[in-house]
C-alpha atoms as a PDB file:
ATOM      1  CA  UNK A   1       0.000   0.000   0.000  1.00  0.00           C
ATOM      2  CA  UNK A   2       1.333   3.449  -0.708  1.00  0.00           C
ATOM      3  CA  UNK A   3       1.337   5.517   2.617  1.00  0.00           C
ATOM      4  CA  UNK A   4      -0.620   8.886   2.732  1.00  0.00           C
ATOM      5  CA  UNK A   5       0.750   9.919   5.764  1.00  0.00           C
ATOM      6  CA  UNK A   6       3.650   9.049   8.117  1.00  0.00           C
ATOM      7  CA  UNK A   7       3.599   9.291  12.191  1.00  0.00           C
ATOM      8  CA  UNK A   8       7.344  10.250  13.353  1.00  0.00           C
ATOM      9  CA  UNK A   9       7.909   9.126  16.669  1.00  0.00           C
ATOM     10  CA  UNK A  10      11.469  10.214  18.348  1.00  0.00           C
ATOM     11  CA  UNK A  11      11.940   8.340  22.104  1.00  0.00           C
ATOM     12  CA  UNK A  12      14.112   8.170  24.804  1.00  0.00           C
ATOM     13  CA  UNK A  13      13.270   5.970  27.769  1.00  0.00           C
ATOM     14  CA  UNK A  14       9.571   6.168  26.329  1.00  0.00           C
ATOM     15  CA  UNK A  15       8.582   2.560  28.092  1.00  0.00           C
ATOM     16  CA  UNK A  16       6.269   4.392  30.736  1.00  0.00           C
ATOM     17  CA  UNK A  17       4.109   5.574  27.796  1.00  0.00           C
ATOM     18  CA  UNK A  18       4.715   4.360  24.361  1.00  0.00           C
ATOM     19  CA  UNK A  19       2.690   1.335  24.557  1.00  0.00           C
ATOM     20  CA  UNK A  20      -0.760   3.789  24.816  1.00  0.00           C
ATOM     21  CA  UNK A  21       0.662   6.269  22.576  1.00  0.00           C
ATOM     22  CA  UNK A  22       1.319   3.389  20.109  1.00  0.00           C
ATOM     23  CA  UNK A  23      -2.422   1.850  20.652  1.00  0.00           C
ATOM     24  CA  UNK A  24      -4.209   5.168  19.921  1.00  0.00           C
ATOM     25  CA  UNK A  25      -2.208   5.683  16.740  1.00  0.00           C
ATOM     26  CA  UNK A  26      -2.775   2.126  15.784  1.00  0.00           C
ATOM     27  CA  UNK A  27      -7.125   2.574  16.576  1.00  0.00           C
ATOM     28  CA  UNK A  28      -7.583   5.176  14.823  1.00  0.00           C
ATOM     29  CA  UNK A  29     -10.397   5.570  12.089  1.00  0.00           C
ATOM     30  CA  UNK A  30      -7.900   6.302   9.252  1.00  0.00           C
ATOM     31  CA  UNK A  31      -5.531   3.368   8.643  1.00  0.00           C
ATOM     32  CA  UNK A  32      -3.487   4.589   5.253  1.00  0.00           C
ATOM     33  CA  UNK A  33      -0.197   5.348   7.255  1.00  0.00           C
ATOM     34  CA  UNK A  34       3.343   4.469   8.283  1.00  0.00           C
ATOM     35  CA  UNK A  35       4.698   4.640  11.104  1.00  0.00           C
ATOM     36  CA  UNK A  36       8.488   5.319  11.995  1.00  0.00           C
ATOM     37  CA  UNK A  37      10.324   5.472  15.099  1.00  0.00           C
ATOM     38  CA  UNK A  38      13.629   6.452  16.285  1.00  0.00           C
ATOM     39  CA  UNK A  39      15.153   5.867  19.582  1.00  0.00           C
ATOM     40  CA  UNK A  40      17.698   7.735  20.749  1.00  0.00           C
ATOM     41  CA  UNK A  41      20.123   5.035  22.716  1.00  0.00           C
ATOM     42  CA  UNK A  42      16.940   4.236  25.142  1.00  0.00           C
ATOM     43  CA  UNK A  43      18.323   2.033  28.385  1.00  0.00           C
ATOM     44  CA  UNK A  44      14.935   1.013  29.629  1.00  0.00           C
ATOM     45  CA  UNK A  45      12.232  -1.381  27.961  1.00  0.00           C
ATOM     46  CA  UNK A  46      11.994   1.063  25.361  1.00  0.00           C
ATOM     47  CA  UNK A  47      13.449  -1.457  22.414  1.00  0.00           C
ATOM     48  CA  UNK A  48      11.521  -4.665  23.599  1.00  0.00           C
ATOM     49  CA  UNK A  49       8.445  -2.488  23.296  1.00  0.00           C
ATOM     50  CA  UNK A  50       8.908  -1.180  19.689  1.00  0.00           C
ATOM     51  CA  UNK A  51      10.090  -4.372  18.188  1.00  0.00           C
ATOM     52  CA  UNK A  52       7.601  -6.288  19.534  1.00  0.00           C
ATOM     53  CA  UNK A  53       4.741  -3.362  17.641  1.00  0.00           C
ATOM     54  CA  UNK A  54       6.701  -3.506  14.476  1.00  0.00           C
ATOM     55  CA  UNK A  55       7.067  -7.534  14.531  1.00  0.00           C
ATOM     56  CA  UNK A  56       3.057  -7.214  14.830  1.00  0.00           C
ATOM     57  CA  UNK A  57       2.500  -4.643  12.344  1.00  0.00           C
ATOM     58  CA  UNK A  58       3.667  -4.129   9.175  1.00  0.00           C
ATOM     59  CA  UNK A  59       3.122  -0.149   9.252  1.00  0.00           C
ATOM     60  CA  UNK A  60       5.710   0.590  11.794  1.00  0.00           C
ATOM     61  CA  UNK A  61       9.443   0.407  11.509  1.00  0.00           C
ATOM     62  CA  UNK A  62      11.825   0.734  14.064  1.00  0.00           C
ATOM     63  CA  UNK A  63      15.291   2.439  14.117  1.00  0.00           C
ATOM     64  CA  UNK A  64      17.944   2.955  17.024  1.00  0.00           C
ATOM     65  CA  UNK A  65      20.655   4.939  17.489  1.00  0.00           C
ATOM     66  CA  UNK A  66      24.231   3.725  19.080  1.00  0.00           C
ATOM     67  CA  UNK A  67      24.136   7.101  21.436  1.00  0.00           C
ATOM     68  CA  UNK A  68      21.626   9.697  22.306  1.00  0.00           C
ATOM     69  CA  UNK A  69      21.712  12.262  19.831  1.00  0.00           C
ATOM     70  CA  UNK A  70      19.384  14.592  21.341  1.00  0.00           C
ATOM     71  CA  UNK A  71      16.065  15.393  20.984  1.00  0.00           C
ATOM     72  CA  UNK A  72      16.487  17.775  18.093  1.00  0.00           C
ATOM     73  CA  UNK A  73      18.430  15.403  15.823  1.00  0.00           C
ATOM     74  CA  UNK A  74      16.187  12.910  17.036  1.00  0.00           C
ATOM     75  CA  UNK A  75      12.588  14.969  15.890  1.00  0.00           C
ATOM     76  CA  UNK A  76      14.110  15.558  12.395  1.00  0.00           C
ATOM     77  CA  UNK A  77      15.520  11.997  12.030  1.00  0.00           C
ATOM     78  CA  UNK A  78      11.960  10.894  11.913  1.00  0.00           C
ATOM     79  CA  UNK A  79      10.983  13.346   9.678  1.00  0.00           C
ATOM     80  CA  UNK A  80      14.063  12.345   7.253  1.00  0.00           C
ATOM     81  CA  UNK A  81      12.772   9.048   6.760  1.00  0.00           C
ATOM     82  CA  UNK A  82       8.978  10.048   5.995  1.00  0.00           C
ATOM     83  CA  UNK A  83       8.436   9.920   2.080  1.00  0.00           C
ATOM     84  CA  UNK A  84       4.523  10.546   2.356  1.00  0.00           C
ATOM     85  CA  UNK A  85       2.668  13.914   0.904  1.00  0.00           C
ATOM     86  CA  UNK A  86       1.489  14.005   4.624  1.00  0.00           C
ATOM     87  CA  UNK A  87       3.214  13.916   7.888  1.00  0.00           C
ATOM     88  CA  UNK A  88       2.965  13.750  11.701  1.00  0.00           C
ATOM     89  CA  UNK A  89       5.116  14.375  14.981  1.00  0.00           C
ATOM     90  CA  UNK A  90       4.016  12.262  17.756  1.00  0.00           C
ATOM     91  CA  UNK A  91       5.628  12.026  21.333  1.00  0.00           C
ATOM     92  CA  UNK A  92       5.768   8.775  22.571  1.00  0.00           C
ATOM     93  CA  UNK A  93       3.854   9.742  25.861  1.00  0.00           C
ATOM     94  CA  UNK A  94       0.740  12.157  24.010  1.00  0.00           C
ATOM     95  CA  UNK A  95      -2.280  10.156  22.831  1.00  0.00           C
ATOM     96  CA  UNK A  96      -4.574  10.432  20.056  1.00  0.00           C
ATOM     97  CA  UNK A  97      -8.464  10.170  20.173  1.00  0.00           C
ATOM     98  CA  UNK A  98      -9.861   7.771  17.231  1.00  0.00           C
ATOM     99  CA  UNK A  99     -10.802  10.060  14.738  1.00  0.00           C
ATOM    100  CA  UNK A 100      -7.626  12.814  14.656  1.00  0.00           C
ATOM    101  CA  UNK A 101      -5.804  11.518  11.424  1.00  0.00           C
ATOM    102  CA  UNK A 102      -9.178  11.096   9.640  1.00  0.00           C
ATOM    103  CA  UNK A 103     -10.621  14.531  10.319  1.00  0.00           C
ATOM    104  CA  UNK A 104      -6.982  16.287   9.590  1.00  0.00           C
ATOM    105  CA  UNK A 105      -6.533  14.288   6.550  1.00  0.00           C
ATOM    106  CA  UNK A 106      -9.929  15.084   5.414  1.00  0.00           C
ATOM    107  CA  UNK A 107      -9.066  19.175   6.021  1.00  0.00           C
ATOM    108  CA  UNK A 108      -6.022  18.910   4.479  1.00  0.00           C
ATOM    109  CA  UNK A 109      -7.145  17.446   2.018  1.00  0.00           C
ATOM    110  CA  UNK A 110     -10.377  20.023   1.242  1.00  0.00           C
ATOM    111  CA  UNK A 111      -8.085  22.598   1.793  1.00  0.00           C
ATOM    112  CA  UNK A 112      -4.651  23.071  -0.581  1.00  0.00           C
ATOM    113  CA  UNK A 113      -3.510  26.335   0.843  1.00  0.00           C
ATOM    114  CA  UNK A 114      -3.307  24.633   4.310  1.00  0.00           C
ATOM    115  CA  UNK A 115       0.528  23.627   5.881  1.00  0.00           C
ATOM    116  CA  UNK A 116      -1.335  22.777   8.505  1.00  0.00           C
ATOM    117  CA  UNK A 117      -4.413  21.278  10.753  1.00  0.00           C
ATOM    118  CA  UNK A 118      -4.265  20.558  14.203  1.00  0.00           C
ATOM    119  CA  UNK A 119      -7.468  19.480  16.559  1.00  0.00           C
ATOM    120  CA  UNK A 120      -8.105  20.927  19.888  1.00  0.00           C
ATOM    121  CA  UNK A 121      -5.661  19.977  22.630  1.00  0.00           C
ATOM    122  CA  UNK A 122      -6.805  18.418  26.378  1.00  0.00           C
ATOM    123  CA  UNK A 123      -4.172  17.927  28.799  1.00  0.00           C
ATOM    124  CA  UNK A 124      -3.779  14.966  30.509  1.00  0.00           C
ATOM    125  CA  UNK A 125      -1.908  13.687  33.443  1.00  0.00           C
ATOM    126  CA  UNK A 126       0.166  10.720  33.975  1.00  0.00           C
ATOM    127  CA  UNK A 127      -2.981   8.249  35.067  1.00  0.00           C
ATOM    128  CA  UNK A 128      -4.590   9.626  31.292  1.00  0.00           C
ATOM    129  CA  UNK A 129      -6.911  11.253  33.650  1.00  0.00           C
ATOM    130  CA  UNK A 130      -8.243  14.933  32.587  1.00  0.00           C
ATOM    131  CA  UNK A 131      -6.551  17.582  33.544  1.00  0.00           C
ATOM    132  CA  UNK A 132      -7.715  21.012  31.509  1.00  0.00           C
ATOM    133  CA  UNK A 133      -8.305  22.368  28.338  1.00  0.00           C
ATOM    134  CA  UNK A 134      -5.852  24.159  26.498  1.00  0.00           C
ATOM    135  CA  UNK A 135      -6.512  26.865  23.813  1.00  0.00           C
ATOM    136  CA  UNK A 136      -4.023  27.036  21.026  1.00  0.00           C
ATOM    137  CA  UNK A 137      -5.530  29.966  19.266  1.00  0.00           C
ATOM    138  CA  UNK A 138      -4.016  29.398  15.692  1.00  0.00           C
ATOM    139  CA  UNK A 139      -6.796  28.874  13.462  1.00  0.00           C
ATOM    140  CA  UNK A 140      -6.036  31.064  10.831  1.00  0.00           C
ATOM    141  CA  UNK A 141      -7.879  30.283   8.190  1.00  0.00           C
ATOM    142  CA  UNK A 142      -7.908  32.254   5.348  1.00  0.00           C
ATOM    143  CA  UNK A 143      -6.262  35.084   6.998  1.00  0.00           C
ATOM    144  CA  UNK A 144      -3.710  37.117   4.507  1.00  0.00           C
ATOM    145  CA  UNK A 145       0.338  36.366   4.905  1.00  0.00           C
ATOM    146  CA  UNK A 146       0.550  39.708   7.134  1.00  0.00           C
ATOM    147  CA  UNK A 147      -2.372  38.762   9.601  1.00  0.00           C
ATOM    148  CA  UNK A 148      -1.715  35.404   9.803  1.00  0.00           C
ATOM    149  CA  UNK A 149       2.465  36.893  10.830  1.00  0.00           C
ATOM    150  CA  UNK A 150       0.710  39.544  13.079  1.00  0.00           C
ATOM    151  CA  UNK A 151      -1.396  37.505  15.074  1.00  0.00           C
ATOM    152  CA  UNK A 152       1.115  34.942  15.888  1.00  0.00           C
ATOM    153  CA  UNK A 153       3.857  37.337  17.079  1.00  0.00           C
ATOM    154  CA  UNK A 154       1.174  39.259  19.302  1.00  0.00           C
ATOM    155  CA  UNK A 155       0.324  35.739  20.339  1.00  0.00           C
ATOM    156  CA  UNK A 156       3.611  34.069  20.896  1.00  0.00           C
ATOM    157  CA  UNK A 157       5.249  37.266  22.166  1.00  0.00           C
ATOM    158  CA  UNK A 158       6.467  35.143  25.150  1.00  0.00           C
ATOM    159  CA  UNK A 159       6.848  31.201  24.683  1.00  0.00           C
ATOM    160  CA  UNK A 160       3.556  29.197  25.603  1.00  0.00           C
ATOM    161  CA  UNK A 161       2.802  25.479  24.181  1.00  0.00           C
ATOM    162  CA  UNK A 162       3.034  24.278  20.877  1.00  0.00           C
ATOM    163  CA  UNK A 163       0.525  22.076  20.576  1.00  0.00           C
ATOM    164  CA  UNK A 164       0.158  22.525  16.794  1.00  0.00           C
ATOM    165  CA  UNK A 165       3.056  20.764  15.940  1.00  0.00           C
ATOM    166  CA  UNK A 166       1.646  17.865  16.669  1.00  0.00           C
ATOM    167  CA  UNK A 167      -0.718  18.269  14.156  1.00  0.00           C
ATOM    168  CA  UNK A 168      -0.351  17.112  10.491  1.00  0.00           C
ATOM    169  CA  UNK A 169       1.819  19.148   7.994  1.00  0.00           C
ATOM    170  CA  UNK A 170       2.147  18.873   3.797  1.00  0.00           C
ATOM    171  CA  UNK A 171       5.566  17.447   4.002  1.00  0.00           C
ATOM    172  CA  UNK A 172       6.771  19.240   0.890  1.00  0.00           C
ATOM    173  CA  UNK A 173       6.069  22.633   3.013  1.00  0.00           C
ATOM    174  CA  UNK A 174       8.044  21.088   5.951  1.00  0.00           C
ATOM    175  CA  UNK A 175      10.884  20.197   3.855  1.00  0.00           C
ATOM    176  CA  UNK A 176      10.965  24.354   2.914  1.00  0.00           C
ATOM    177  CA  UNK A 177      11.878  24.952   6.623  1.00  0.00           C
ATOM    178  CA  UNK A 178      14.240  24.263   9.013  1.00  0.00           C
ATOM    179  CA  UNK A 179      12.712  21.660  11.048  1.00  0.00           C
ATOM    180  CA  UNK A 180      13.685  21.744  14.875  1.00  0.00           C
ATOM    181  CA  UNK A 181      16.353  23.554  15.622  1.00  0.00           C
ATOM    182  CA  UNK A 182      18.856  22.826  18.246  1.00  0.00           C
ATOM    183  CA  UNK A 183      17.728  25.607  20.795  1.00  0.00           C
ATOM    184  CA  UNK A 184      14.831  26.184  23.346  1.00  0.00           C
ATOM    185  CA  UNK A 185      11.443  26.843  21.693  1.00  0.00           C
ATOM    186  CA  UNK A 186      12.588  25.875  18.381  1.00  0.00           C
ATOM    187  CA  UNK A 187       9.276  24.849  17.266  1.00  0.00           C
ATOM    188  CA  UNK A 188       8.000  28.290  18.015  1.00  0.00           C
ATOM    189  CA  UNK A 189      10.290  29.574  15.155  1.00  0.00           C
ATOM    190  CA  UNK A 190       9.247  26.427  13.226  1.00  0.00           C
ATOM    191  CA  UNK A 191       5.252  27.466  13.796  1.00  0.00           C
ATOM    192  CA  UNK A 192       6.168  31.228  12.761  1.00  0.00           C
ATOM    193  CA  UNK A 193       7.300  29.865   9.379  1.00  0.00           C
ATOM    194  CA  UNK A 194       4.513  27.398   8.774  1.00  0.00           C
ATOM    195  CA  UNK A 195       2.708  30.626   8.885  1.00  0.00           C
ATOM    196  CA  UNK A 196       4.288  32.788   6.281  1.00  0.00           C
ATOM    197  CA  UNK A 197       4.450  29.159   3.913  1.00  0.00           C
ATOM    198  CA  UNK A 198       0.146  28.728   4.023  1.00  0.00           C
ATOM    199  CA  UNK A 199      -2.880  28.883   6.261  1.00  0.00           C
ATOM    200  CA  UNK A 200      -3.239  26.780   9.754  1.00  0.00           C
ATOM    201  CA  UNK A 201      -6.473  25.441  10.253  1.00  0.00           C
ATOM    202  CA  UNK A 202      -8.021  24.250  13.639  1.00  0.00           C
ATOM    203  CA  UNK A 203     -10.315  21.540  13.637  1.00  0.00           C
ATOM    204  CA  UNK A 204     -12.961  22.467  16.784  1.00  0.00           C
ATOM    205  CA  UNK A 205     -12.685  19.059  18.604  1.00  0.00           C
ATOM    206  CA  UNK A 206     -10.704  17.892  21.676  1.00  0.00           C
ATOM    207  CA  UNK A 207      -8.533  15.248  19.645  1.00  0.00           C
ATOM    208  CA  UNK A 208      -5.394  15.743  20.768  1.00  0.00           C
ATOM    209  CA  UNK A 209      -4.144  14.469  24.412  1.00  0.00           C
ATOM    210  CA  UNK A 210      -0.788  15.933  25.306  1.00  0.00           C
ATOM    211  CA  UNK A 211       0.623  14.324  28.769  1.00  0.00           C
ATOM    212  CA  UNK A 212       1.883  16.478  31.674  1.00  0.00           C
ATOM    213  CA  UNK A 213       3.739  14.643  33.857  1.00  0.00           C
ATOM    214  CA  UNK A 214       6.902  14.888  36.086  1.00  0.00           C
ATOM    215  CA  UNK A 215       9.280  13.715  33.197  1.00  0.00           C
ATOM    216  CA  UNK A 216       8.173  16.241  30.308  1.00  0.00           C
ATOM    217  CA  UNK A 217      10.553  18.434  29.122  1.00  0.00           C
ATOM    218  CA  UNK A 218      10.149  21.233  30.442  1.00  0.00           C
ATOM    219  CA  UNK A 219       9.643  19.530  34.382  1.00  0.00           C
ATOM    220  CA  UNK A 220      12.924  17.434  33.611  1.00  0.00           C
ATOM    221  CA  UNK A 221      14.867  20.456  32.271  1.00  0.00           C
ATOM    222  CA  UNK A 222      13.450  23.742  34.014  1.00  0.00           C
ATOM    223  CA  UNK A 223      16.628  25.478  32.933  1.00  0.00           C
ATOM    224  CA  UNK A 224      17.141  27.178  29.746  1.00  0.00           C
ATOM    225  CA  UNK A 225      20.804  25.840  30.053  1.00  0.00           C
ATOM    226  CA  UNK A 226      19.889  22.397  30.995  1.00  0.00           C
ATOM    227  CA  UNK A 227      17.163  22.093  28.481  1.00  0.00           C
ATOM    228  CA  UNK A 228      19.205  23.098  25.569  1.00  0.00           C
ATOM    229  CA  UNK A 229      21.826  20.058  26.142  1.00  0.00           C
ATOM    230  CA  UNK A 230      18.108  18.002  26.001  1.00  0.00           C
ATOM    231  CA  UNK A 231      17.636  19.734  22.963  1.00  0.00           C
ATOM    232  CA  UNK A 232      21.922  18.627  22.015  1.00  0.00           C
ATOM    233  CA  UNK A 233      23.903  17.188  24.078  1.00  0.00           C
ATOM    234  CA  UNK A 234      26.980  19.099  22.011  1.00  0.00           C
ATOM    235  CA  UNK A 235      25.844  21.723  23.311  1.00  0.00           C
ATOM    236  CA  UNK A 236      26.074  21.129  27.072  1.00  0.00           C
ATOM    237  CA  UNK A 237      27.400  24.126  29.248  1.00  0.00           C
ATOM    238  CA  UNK A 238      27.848  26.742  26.414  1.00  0.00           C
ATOM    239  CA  UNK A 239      26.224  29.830  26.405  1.00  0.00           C
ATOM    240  CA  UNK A 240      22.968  30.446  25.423  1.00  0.00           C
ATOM    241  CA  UNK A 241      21.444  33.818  24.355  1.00  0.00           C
ATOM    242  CA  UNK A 242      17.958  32.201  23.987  1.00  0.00           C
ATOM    243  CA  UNK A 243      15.761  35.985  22.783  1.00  0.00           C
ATOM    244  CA  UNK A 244      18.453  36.842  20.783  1.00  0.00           C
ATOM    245  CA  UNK A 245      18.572  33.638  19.581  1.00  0.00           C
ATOM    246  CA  UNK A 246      14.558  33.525  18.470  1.00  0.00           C
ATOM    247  CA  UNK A 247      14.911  37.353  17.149  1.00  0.00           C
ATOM    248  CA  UNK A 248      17.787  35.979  14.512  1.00  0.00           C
ATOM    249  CA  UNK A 249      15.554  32.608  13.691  1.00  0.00           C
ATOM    250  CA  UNK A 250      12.124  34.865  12.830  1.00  0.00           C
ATOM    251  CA  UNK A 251      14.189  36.901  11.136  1.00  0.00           C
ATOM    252  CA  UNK A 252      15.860  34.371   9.227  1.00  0.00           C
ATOM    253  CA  UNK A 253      12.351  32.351   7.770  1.00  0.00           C
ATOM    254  CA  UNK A 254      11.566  35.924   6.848  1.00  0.00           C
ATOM    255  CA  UNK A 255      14.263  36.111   4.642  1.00  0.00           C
ATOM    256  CA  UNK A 256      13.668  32.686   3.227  1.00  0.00           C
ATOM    257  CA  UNK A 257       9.969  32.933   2.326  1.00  0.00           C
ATOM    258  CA  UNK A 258       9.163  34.862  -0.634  1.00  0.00           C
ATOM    259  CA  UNK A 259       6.555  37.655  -0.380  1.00  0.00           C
ATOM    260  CA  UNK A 260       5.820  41.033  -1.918  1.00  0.00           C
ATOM    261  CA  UNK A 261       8.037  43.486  -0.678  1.00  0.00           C
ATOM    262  CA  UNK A 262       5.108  45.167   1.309  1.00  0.00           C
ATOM    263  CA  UNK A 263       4.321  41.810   3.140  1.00  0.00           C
ATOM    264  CA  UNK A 264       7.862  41.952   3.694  1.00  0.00           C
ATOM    265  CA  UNK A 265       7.935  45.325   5.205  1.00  0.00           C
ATOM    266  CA  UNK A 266       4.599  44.343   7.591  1.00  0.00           C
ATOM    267  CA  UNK A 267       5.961  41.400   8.809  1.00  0.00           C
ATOM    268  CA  UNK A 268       9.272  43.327   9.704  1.00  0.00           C
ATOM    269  CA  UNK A 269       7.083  46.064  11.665  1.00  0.00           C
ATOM    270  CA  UNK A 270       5.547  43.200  13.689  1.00  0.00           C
ATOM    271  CA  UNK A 271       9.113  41.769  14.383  1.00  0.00           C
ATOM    272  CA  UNK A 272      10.415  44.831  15.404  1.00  0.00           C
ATOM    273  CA  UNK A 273       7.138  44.743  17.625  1.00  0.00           C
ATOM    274  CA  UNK A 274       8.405  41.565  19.235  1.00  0.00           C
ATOM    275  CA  UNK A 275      11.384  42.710  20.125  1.00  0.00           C
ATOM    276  CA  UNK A 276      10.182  45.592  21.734  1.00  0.00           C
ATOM    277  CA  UNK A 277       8.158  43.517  24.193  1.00  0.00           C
ATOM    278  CA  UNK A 278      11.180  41.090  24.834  1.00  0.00           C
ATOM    279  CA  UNK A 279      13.692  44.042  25.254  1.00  0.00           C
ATOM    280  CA  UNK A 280      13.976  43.474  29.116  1.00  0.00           C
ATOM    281  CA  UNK A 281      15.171  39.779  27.807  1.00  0.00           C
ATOM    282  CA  UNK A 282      17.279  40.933  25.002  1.00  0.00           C
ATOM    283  CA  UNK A 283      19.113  43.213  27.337  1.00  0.00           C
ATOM    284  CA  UNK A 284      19.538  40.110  30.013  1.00  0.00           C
ATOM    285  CA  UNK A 285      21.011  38.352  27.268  1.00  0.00           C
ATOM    286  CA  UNK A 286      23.653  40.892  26.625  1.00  0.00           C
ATOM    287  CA  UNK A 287      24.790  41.376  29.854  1.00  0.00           C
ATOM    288  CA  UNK A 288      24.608  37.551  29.932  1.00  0.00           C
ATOM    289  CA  UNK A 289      27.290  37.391  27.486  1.00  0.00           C
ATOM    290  CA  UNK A 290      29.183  40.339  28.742  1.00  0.00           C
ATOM    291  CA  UNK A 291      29.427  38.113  32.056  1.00  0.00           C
ATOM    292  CA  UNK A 292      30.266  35.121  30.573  1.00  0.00           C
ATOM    293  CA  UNK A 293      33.631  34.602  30.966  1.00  0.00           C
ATOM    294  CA  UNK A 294      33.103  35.032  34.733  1.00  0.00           C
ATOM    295  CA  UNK A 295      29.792  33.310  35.071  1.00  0.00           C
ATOM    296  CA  UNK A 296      30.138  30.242  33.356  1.00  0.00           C
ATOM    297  CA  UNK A 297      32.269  28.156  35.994  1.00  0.00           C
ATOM    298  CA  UNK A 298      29.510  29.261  38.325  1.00  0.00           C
ATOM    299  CA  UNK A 299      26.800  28.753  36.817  1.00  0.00           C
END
C-alpha cells in the first residue's frame, strides 16, 4: 500500500508511555499510514516495546541509534525518513483520540492552501486522567500572509505550548523549513514559518491528548541551560542567548519565504514589535554574554 501519511515518533526511555501512545495511533479511524520510530540510545524497555509493535505490524518500523543524539536530531531523524505527501510528529507519551488523522486528513485534504491542521488539545496527566483544556488559538484560516504573521507574534510574544506541531503538515512545506532547531522553543520559530508558507487550520474538537507529567521536558529540564543540552547534548554548558537567539531565527524564515516586498515590510514592523516587548530579555542576554567569561564556571 502506498502511505498517505507518516507518524514520526522520536523516544528516549519512552517505556512508561509508548505502549498507549502506540495503541491510539494504531485505533484510529484512518488506517493509510506508516509509522516510523527512532530511539535515541533508550536504556529502559523502550526497544523490547517497539520491536515487539513492528514484529506485529507491518506499518511501523523501528530504528535505534548507538548514542543519544538529542532530541532535536532525534525529531528531524523521523521526519528524514517520511516519504509521504502528509506527515505527523508524535511524542511517545501524548495520545490520540480515534478520529484525529481522519478529520486532519480530510481538512487537508479540502483545503490546498493549508501547511497545517491541528485538533483541539486536552491535557492529561500521567494516570490519562483529565486535567484542563488548552486553547491554542491558531486557526487562521484564510487570513492574509501579514495577519496570519501579526497575530502569531502578538500571540507568541512570550513562549507558551506548541501544541500545533503535533498536528499534520504537507511534508513538501516542511521540507521548505528548518525543522527543529537545536535551541529552546525551536518549534515556536518552526510554527512562525509554517505561517508565512500557508494557512493553519483548527479543527474544533478535543482530539489531541498531550501528557503532563513529572518527566516532560520542560519539568525534567526547568533550565534554559539544561534544556538546551536536552535539545543537544553538544551543546552542554555553552552559552545560550535564547531571545536573541529567536529574534535571529524569525528573522531568518523571513528572509527565506518569498513575499511582496510590502508583506515583507509588515511582517518586519511586527518583528520589530516583538522585540520591543522582549527588550527586558534581550538586554539580560547581553549582559549575559558580557558576564560570561566570569559566570560560566559558576553557573
Amino acid at each position: 500500500m502506498k502511505h498517505r501519511l507518516t507518524i514520526g515518533i522520536p523516544v528516549f526511555n519512552g517505556a512508561q508511555f509508548i505502549t498507549e501512545a502506540l495503541d491510539s495511533i494504531l485505533a484510529q479511524t484512518f488506517d493509510n499510514f506508516a509509522v516510523v520510530i527512532s530511539d535515541n540510545a533508550s536504556t529502559d524497555e523502550t526497544e523490547s516495546i517497539c520491536k515487539a509493535y513492528a514484529e506485529r505490524d507491518h506499518r511501523i518500523r523501528y530504528f535505534r541509534e548507538a548514542i543519544n543524539r538529542g532530541a532535536a536530531w532525534n525529531y528531524n531523524r523521523v521526519f528524514e525518513l517520511a516519504k509521504t505527501p502528509y506527515f505527523k510528529w508524535a511524542a511517545h507519551d501524548d495520545i490520540c483520540a480515534p478520529t484525529f488523522f481522519e478529520r486532519c486528513i480530510e481538512t487537508l485534504d479540502q483545503n490546498p492552501q493549508a501547511a497545517l491542521v491541528y485538533p483541539r488539545t486536552t491535557i492529561i496527566d500521567k494516570d490519562s486522567q483529565f486535567v484542563r483544556h488548552y486553547l491554542d488559538e491558531l486557526d487562521f484560516f484564510d487570513y492574509s500572509l501579514c495577519k496570519r504573521y501579526r497575530s502569531y507574534m502578538r500571540l507568541y510574544r512570550k513562549p507558551r505550548s506548541c501544541n500545533p506541531v503535533f498536528g499534520l503538515m504537507r511534508r513538501d512545506i516542511l521540507a521548505q523549513t528548518p525543522l527543529i532547531g537545536s535551541f529552546v522553543a525551536s518549534d515556536m520559530i518552526l510554527l512562525a514559518e509554517l505561517i508565512l508558507r500557508g494557512h493553519i487550520i483548527e479543527i474544533p474538537e478535543y482530539l489531541f491528548l498531550r501528557r503532563d507529567h513529572d518527566n516532560v521536558s520542560i519539568r525534567a529540564y526547568p533550565s534554559y541551560r539544561d534544556r538546551i543540552a536536552w535539545f543537544d547534548p553538544n551543546k552542554k554548558g555553552r552559552l545560550q542567548l535564547s531571545r536573541w537567539r529567536w529574534l535571529y531565527e524569525y528573522h531568518q524564515s523571513l528572509q527565506s519565504v518569498s513575499m511582496s516586498v510590502l508583506e515583507r515590510l509588515c511582517c518586519h514592523a511586527y518583528l520589530a514589535e516583538w522585540a520591543a516587548w522582549n527588550t527586558p530579555g534581550l538586554v539580560k542576554d547581553t549582559i549575559r554574554a558580557i558576564l560570561w567569561p566570569l559566570l560560566k564556571n559558576r553557573l
